[in-house]
PDB file of N, CA and C in Angstrom:
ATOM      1  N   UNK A   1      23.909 -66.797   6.463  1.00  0.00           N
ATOM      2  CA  UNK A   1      23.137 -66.361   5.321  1.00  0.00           C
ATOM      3  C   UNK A   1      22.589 -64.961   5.502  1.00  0.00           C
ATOM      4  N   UNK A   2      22.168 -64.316   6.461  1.00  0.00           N
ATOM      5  CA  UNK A   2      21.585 -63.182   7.047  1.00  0.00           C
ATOM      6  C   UNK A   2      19.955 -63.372   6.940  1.00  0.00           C
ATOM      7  N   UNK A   3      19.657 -62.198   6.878  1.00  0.00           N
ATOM      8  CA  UNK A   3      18.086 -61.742   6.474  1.00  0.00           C
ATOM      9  C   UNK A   3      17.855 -61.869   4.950  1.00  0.00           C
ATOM     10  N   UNK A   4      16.794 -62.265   4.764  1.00  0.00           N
ATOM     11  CA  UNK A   4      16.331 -62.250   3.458  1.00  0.00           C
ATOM     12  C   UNK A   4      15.727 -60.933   2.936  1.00  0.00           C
ATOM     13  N   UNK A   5      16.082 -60.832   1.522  1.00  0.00           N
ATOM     14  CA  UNK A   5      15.813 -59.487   0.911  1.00  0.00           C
ATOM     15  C   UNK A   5      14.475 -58.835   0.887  1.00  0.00           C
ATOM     16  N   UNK A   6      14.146 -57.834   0.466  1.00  0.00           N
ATOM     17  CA  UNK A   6      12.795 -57.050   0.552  1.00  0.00           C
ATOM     18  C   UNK A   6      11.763 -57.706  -0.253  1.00  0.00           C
ATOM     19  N   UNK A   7      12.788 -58.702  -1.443  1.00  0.00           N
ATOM     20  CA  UNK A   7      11.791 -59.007  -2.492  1.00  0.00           C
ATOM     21  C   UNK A   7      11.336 -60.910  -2.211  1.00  0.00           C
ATOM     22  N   UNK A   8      11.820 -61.009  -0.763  1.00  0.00           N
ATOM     23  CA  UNK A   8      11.696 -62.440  -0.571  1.00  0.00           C
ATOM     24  C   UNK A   8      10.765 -62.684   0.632  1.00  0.00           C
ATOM     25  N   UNK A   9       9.887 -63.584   0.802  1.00  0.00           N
ATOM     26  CA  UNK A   9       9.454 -63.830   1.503  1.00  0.00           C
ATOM     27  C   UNK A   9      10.108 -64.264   3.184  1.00  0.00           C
ATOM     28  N   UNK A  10       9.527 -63.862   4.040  1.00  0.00           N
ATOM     29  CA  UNK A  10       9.780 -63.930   5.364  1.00  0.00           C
ATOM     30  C   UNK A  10       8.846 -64.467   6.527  1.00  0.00           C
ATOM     31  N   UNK A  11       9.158 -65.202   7.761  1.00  0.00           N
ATOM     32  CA  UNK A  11       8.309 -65.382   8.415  1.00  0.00           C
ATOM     33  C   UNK A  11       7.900 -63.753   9.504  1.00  0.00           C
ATOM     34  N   UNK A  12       6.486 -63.667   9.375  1.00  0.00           N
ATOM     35  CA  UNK A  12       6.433 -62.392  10.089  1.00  0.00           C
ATOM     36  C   UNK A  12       5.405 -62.462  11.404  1.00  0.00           C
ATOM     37  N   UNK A  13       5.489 -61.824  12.447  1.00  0.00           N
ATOM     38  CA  UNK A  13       4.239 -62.189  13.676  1.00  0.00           C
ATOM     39  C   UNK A  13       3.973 -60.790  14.160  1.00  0.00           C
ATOM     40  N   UNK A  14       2.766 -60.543  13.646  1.00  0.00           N
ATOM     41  CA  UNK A  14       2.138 -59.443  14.150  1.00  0.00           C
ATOM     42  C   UNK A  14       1.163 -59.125  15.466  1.00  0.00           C
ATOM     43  N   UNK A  15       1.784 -58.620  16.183  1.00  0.00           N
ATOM     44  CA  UNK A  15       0.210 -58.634  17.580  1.00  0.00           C
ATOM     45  C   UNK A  15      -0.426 -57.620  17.299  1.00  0.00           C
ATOM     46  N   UNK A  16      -1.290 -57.818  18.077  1.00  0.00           N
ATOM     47  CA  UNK A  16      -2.353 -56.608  17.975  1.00  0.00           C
ATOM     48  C   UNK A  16      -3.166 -56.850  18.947  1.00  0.00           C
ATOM     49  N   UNK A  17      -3.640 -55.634  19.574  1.00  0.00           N
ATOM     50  CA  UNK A  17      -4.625 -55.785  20.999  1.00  0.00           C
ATOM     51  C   UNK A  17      -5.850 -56.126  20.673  1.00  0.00           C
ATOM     52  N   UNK A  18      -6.560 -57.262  21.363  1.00  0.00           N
ATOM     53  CA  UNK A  18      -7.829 -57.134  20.927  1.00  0.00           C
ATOM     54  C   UNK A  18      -7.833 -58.849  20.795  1.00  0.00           C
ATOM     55  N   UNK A  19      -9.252 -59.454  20.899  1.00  0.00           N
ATOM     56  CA  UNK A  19      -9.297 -60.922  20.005  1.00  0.00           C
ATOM     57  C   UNK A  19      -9.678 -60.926  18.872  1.00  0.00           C
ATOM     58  N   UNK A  20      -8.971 -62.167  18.067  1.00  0.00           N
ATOM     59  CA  UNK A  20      -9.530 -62.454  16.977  1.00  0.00           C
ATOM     60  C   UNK A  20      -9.815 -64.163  16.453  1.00  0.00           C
ATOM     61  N   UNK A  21     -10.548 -64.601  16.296  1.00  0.00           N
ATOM     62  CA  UNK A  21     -10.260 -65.985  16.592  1.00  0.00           C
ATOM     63  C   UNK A  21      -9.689 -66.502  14.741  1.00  0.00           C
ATOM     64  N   UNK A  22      -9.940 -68.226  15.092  1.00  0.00           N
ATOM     65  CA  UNK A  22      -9.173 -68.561  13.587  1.00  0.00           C
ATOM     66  C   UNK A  22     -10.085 -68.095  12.703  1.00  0.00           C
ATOM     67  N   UNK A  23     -11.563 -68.091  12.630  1.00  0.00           N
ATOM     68  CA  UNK A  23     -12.769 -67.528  11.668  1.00  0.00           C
ATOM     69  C   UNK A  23     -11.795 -66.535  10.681  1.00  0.00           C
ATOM     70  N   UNK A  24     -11.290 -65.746  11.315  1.00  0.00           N
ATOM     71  CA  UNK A  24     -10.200 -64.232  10.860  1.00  0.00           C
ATOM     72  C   UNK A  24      -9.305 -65.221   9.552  1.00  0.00           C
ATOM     73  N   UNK A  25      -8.748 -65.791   9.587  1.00  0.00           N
ATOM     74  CA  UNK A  25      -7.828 -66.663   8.789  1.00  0.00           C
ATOM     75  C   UNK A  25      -7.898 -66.258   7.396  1.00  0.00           C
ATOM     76  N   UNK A  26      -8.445 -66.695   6.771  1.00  0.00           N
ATOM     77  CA  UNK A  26      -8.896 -66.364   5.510  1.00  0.00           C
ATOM     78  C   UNK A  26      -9.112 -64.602   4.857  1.00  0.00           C
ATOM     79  N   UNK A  27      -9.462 -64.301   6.248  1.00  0.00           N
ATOM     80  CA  UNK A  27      -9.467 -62.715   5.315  1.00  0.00           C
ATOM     81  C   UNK A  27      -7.987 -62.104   5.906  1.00  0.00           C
ATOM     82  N   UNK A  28      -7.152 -63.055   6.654  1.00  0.00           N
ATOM     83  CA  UNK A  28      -5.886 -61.923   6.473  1.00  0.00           C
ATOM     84  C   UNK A  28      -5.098 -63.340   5.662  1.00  0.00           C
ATOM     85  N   UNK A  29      -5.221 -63.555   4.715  1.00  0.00           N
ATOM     86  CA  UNK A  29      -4.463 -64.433   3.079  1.00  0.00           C
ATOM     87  C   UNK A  29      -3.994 -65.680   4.426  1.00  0.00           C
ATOM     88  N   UNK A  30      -4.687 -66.562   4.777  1.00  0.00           N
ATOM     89  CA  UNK A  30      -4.309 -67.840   5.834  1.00  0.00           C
ATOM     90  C   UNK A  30      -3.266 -67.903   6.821  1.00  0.00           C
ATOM     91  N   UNK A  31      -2.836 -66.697   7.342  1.00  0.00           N
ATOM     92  CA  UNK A  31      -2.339 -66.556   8.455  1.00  0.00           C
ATOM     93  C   UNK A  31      -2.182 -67.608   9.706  1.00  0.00           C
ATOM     94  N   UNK A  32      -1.800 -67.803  10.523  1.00  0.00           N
ATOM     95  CA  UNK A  32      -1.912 -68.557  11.732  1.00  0.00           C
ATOM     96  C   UNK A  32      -2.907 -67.668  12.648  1.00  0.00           C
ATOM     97  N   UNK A  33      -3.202 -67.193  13.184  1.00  0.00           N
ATOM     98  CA  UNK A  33      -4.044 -66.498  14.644  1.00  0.00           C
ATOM     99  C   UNK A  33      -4.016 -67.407  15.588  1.00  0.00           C
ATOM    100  N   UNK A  34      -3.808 -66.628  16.154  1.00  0.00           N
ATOM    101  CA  UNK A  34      -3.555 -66.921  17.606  1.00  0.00           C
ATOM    102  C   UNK A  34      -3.948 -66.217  19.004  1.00  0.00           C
ATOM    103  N   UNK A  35      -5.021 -66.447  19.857  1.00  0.00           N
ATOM    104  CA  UNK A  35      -5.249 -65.174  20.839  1.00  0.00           C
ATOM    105  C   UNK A  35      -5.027 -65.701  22.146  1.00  0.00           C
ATOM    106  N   UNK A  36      -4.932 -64.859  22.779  1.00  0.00           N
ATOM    107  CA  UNK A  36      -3.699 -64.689  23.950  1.00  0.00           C
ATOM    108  C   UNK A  36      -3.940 -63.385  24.774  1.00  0.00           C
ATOM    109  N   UNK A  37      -3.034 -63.497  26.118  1.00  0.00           N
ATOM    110  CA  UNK A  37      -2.872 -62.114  26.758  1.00  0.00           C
ATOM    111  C   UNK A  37      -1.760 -61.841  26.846  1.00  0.00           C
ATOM    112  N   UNK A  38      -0.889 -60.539  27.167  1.00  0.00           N
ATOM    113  CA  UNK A  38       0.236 -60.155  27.881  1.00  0.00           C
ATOM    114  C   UNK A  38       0.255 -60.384  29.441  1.00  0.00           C
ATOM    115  N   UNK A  39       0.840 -60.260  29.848  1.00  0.00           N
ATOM    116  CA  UNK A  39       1.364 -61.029  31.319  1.00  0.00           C
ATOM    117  C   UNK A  39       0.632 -59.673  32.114  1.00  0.00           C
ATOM    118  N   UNK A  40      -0.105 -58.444  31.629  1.00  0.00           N
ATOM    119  CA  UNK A  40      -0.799 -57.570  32.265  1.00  0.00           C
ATOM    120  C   UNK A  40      -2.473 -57.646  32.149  1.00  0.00           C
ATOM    121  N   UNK A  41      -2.581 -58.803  31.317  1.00  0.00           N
ATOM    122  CA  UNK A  41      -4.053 -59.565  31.447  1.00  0.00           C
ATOM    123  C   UNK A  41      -4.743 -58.709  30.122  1.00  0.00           C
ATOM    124  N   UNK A  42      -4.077 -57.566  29.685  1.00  0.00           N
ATOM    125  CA  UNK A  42      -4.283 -56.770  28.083  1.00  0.00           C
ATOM    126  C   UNK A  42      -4.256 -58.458  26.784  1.00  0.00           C
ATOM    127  N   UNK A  43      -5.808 -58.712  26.410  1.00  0.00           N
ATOM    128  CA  UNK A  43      -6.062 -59.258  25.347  1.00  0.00           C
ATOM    129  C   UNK A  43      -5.132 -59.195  23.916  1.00  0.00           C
ATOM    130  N   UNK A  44      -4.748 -60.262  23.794  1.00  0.00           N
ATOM    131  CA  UNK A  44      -4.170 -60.091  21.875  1.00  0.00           C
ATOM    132  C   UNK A  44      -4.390 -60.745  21.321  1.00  0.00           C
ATOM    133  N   UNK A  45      -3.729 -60.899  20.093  1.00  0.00           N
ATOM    134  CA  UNK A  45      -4.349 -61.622  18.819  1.00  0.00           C
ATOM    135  C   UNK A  45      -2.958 -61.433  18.160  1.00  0.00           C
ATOM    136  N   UNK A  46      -2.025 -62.746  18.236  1.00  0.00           N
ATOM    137  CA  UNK A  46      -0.801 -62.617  17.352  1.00  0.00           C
ATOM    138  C   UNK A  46      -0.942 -63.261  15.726  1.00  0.00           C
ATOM    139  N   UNK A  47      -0.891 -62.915  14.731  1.00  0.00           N
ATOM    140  CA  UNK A  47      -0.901 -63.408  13.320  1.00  0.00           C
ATOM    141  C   UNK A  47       0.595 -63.781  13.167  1.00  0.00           C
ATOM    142  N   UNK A  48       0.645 -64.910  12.060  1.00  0.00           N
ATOM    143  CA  UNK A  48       1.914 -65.396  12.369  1.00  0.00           C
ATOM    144  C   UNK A  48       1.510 -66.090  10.564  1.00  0.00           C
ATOM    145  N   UNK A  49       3.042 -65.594   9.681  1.00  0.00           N
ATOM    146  CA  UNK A  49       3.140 -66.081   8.200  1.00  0.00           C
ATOM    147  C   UNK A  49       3.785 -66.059   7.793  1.00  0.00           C
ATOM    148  N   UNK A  50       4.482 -66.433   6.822  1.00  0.00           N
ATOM    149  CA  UNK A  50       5.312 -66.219   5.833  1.00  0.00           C
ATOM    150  C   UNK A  50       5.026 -65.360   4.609  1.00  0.00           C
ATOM    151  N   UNK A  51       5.473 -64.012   4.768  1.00  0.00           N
ATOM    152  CA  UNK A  51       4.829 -63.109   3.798  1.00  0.00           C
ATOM    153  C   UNK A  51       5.919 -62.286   3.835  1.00  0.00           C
ATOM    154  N   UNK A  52       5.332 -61.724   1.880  1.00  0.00           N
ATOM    155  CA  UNK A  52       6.549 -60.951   1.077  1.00  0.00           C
ATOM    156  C   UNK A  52       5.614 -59.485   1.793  1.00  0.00           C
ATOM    157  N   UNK A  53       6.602 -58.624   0.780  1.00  0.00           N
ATOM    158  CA  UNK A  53       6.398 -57.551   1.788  1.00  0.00           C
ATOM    159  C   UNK A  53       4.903 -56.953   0.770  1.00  0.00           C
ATOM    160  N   UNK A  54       4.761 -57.214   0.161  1.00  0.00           N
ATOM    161  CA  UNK A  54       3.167 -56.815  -0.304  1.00  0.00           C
ATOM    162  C   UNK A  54       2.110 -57.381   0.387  1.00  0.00           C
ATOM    163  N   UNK A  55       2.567 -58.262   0.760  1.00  0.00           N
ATOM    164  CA  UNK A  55       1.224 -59.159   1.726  1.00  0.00           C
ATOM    165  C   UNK A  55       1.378 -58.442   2.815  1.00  0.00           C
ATOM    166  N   UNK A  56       2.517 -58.514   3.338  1.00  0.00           N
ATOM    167  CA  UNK A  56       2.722 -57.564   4.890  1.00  0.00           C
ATOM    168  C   UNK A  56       1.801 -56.980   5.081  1.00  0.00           C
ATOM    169  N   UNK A  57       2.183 -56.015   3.910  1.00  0.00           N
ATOM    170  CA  UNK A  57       1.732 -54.402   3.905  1.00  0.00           C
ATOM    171  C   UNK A  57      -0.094 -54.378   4.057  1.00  0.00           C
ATOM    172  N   UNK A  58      -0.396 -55.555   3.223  1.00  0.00           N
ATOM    173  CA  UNK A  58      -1.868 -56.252   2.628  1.00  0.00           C
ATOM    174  C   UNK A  58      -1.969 -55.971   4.025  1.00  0.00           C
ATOM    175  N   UNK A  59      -1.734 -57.256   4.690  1.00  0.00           N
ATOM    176  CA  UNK A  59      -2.692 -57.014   6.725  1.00  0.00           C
ATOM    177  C   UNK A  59      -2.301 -56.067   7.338  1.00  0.00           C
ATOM    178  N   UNK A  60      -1.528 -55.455   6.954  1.00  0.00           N
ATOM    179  CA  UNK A  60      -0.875 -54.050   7.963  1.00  0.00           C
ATOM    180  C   UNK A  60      -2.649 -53.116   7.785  1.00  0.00           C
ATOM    181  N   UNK A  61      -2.839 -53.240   6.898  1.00  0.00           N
ATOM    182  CA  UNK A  61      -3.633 -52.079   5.640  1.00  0.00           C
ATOM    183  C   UNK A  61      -5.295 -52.900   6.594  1.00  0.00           C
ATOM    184  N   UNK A  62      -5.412 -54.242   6.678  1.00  0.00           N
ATOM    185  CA  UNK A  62      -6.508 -54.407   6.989  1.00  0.00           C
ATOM    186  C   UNK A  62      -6.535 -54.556   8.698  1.00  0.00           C
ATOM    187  N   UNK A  63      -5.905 -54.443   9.273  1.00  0.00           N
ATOM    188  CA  UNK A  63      -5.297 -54.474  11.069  1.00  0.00           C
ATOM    189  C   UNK A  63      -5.970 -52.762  11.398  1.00  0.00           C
ATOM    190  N   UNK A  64      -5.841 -51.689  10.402  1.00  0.00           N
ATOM    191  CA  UNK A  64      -6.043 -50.465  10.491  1.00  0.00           C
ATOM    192  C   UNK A  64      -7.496 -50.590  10.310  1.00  0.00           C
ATOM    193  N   UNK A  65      -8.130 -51.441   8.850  1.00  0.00           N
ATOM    194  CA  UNK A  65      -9.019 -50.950   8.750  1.00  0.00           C
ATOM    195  C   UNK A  65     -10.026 -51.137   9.884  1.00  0.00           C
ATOM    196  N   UNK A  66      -9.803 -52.522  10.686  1.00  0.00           N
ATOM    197  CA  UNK A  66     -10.476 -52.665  11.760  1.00  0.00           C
ATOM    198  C   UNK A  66     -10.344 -52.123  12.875  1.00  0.00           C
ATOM    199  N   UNK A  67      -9.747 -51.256  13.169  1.00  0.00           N
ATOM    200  CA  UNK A  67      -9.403 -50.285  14.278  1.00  0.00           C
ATOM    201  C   UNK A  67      -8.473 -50.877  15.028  1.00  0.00           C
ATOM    202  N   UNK A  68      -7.703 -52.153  15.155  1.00  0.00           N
ATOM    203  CA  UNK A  68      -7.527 -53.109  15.915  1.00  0.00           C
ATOM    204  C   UNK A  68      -5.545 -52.233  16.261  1.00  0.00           C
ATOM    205  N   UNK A  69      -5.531 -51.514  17.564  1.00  0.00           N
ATOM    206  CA  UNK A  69      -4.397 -51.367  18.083  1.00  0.00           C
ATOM    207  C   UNK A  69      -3.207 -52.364  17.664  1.00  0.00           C
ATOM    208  N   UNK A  70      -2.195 -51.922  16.794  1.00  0.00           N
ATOM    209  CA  UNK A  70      -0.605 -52.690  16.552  1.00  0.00           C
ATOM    210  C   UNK A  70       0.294 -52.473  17.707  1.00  0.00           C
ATOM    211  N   UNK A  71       0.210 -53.568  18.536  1.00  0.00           N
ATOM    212  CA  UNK A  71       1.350 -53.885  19.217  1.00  0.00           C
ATOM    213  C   UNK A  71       2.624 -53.741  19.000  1.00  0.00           C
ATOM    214  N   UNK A  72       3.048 -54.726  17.866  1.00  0.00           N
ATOM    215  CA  UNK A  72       4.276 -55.222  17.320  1.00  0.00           C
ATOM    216  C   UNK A  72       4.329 -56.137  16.432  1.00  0.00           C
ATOM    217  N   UNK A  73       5.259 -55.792  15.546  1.00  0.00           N
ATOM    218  CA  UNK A  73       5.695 -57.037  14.533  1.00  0.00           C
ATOM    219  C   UNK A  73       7.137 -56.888  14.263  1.00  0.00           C
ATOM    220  N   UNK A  74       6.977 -58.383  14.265  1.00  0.00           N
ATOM    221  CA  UNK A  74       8.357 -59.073  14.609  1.00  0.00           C
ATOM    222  C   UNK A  74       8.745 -59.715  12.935  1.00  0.00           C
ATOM    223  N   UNK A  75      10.172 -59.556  12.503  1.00  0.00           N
ATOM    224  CA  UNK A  75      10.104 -60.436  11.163  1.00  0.00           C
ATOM    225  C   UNK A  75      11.416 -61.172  12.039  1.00  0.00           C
ATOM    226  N   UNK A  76      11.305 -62.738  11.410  1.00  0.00           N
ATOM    227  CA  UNK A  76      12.435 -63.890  11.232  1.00  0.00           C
ATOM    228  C   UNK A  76      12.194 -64.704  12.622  1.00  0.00           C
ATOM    229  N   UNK A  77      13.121 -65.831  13.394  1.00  0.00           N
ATOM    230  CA  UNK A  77      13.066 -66.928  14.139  1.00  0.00           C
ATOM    231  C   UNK A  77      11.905 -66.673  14.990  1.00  0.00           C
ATOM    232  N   UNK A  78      11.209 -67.701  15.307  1.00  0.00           N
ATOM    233  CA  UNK A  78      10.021 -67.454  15.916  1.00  0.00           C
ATOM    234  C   UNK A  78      10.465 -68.135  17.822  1.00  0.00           C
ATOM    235  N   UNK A  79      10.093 -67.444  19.330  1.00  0.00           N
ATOM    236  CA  UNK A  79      10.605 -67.628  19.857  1.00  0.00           C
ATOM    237  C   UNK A  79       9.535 -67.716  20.960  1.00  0.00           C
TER     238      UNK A  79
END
């Protein structure tokens, strides 16, 4: 089937340095959160959803506003 189009929803997982606990949920549109470290003991906070690309963009937009360092985001199979 491939990847799904720009105008379709996707599963997406965003890290970001820093904690955030589930409280966060609700203001990034019910996300999963998740906090965690990297294997260098550096704190994260992975968000994990199924979101079109306006929502994306939505927590991309509020990840900044909180100063909160972007790791990475990952779109499709979760691993």
């Amino acid at each position: 089937m491939g990847q799904p189009g720009l105008d379709q929803p996707a599963t997406y997982q965003i890290q970001v340095r820093g904690r955030l606990d589930a409280s966060w949920s609700d203001w990034f549109d019910d996300v999963t959160i998740q906090a965690g470290s990297r294997s260098d003991g550096t704190p994260v906070t992975t968000l994990t959803g199924l979101l079109d690309q306006a929502a994306l963009h939505g927590i991309l937009k509020r990840i900044r506003d909180l100063g909160l360092p972007l790791l990475e985001v990952k779109q499709g199979g979760l691993q």
